[in-house]
C-alpha atoms as a PDB file:
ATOM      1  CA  UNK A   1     -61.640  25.915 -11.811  1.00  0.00           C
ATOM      2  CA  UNK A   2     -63.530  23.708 -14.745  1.00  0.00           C
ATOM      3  CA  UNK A   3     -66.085  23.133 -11.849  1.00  0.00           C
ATOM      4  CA  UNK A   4     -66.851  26.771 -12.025  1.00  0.00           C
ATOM      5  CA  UNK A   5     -66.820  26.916 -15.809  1.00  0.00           C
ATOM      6  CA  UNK A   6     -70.536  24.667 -15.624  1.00  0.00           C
ATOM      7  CA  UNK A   7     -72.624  27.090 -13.706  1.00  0.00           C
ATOM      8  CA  UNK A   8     -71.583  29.849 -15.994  1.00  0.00           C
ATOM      9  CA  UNK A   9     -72.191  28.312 -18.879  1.00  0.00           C
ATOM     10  CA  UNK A  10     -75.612  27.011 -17.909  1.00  0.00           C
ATOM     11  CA  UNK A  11     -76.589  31.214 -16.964  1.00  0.00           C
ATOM     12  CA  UNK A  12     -75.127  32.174 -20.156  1.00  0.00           C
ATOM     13  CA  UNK A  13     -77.384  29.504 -22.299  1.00  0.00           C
ATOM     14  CA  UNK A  14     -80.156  30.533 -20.362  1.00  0.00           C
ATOM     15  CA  UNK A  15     -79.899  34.197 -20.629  1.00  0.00           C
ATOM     16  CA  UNK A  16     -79.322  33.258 -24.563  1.00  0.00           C
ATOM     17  CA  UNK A  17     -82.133  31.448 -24.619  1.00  0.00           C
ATOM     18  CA  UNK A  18     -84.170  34.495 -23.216  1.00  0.00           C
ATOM     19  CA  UNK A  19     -83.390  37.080 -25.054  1.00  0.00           C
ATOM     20  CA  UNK A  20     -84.090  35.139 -28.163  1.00  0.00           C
ATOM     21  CA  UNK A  21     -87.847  34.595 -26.985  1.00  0.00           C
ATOM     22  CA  UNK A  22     -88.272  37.744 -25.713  1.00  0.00           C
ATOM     23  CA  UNK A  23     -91.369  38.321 -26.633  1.00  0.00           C
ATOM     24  CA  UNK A  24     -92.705  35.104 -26.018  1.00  0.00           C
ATOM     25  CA  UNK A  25     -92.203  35.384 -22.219  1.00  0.00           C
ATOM     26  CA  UNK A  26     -94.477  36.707 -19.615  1.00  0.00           C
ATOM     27  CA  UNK A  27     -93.573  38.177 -15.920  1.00  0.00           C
ATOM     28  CA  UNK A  28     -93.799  35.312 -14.083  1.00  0.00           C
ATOM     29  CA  UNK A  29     -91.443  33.188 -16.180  1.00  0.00           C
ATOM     30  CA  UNK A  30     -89.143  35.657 -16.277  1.00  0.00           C
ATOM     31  CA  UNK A  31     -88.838  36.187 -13.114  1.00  0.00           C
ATOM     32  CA  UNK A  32     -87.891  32.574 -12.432  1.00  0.00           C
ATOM     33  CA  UNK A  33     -85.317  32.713 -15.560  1.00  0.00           C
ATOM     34  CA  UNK A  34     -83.893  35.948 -13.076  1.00  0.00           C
ATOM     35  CA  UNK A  35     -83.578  33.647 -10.338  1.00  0.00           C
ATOM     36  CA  UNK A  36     -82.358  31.015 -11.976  1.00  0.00           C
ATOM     37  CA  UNK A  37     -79.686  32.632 -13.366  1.00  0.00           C
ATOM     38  CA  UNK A  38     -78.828  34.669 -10.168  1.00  0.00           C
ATOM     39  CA  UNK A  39     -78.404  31.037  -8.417  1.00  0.00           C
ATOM     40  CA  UNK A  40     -76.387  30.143 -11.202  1.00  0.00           C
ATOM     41  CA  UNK A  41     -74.161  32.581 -10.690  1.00  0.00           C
ATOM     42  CA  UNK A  42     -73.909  32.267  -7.002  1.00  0.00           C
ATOM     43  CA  UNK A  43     -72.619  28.616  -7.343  1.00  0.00           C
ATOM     44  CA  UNK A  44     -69.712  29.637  -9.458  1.00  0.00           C
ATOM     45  CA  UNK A  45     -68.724  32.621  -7.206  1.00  0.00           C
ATOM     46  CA  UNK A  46     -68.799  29.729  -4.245  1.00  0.00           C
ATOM     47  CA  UNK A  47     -66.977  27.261  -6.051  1.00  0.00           C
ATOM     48  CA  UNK A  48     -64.459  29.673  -6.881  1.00  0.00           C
ATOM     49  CA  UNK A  49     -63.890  30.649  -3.433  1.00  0.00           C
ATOM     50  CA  UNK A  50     -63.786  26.989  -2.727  1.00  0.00           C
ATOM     51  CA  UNK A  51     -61.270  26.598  -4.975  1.00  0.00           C
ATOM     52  CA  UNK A  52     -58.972  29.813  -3.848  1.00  0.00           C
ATOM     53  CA  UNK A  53     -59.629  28.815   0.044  1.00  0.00           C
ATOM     54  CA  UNK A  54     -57.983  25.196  -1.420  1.00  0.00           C
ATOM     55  CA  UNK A  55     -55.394  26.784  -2.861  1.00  0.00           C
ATOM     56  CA  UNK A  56     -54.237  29.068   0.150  1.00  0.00           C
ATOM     57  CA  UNK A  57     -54.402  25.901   2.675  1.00  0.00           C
ATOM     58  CA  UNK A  58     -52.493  23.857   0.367  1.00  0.00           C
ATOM     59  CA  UNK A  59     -50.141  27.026   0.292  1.00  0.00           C
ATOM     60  CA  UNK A  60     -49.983  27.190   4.327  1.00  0.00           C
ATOM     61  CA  UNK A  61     -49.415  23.582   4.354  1.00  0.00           C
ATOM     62  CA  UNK A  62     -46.751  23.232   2.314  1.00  0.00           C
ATOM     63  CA  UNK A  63     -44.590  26.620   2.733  1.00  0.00           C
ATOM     64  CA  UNK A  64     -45.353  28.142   5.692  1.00  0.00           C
ATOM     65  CA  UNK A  65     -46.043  24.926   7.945  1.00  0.00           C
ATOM     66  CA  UNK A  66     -42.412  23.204   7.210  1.00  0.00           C
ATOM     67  CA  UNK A  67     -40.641  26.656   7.702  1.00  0.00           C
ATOM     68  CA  UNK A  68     -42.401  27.094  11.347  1.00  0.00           C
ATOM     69  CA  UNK A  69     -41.312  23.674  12.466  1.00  0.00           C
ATOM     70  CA  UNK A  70     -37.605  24.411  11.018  1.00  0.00           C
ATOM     71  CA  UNK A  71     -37.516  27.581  12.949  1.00  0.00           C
ATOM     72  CA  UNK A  72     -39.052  25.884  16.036  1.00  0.00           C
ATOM     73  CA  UNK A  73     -36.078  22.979  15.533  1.00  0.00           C
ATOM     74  CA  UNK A  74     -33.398  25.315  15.426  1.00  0.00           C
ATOM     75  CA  UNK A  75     -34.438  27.314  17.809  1.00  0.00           C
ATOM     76  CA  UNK A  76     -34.739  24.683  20.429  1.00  0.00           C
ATOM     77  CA  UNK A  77     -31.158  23.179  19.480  1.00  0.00           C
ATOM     78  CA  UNK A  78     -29.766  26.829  19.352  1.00  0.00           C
ATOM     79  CA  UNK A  79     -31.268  28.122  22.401  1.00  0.00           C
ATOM     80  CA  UNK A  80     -28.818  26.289  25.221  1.00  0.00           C
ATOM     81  CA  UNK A  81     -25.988  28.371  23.309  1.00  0.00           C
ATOM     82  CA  UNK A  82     -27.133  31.062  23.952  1.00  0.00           C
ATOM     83  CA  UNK A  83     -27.766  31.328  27.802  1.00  0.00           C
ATOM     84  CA  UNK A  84     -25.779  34.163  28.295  1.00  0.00           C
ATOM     85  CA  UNK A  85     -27.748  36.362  25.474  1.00  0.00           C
ATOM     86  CA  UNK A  86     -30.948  34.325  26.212  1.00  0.00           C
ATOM     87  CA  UNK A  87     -33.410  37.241  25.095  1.00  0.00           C
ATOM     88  CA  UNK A  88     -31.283  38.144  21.984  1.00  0.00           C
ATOM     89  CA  UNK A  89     -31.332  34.320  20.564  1.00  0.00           C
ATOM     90  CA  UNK A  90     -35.230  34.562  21.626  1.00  0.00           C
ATOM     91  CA  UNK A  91     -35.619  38.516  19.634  1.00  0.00           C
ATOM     92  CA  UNK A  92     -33.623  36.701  16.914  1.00  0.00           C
ATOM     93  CA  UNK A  93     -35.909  33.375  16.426  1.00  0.00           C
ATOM     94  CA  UNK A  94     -38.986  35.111  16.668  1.00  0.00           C
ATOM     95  CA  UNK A  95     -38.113  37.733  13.723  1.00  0.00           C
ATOM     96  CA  UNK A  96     -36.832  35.025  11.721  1.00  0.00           C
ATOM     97  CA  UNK A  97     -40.469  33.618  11.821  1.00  0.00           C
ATOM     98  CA  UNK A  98     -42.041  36.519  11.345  1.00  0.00           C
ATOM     99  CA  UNK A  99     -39.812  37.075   8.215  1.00  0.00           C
ATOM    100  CA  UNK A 100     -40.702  33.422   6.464  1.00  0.00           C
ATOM    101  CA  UNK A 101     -44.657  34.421   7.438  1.00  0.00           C
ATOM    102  CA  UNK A 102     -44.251  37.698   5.601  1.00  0.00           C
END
């Protein structure tokens, strides 16, 4: 997240910096203070999606990845039990998965 603060800052100083030599400035410079400051900007909106696509596999990881493999170990060492109501153990499992991804 600081990452992302250094891109911004660098747009803001330079859209600061033109707008106190307005006048000073012709087309063709300004037009590379645009783009400059439109690249800017486009690093920190990557960097933050860097950081929130981080944050969500770090989430998967570890919550969701634990809870599948405790669902798959009790369902294997629960299934046998249930041979008679085979397809109800089965329903059962699945929806408890479904329940810890939701």
């Amino acid at each position: 997240m600081n990452l992302a603060l250094v891109p911004l800052v660098l747009a803001l100083a330079i859209v600061v910096f033109r707008y106190s030599v307005k006048d000073k400035i012709d087309g063709t410079l300004n037009f590379y203070i645009g783009a400059t400051v439109g690249t800017l900007l486009s690093f920190t909106v990557v960097i933050l999606a860097i950081t929130a696509a981080m944050a969500i596999t770090t989430f998967i990881l570890k919550v969701v990845v634990p809870f599948l493999f405790l669902y798959v170990f009790v369902f294997l060492f629960t299934f046998p039990f249930f041979k008679k109501n085979a397809k109800r153990a089965l329903i059962a499992n699945i929806m408890a998965v479904l329940t810890t991804l939701i």
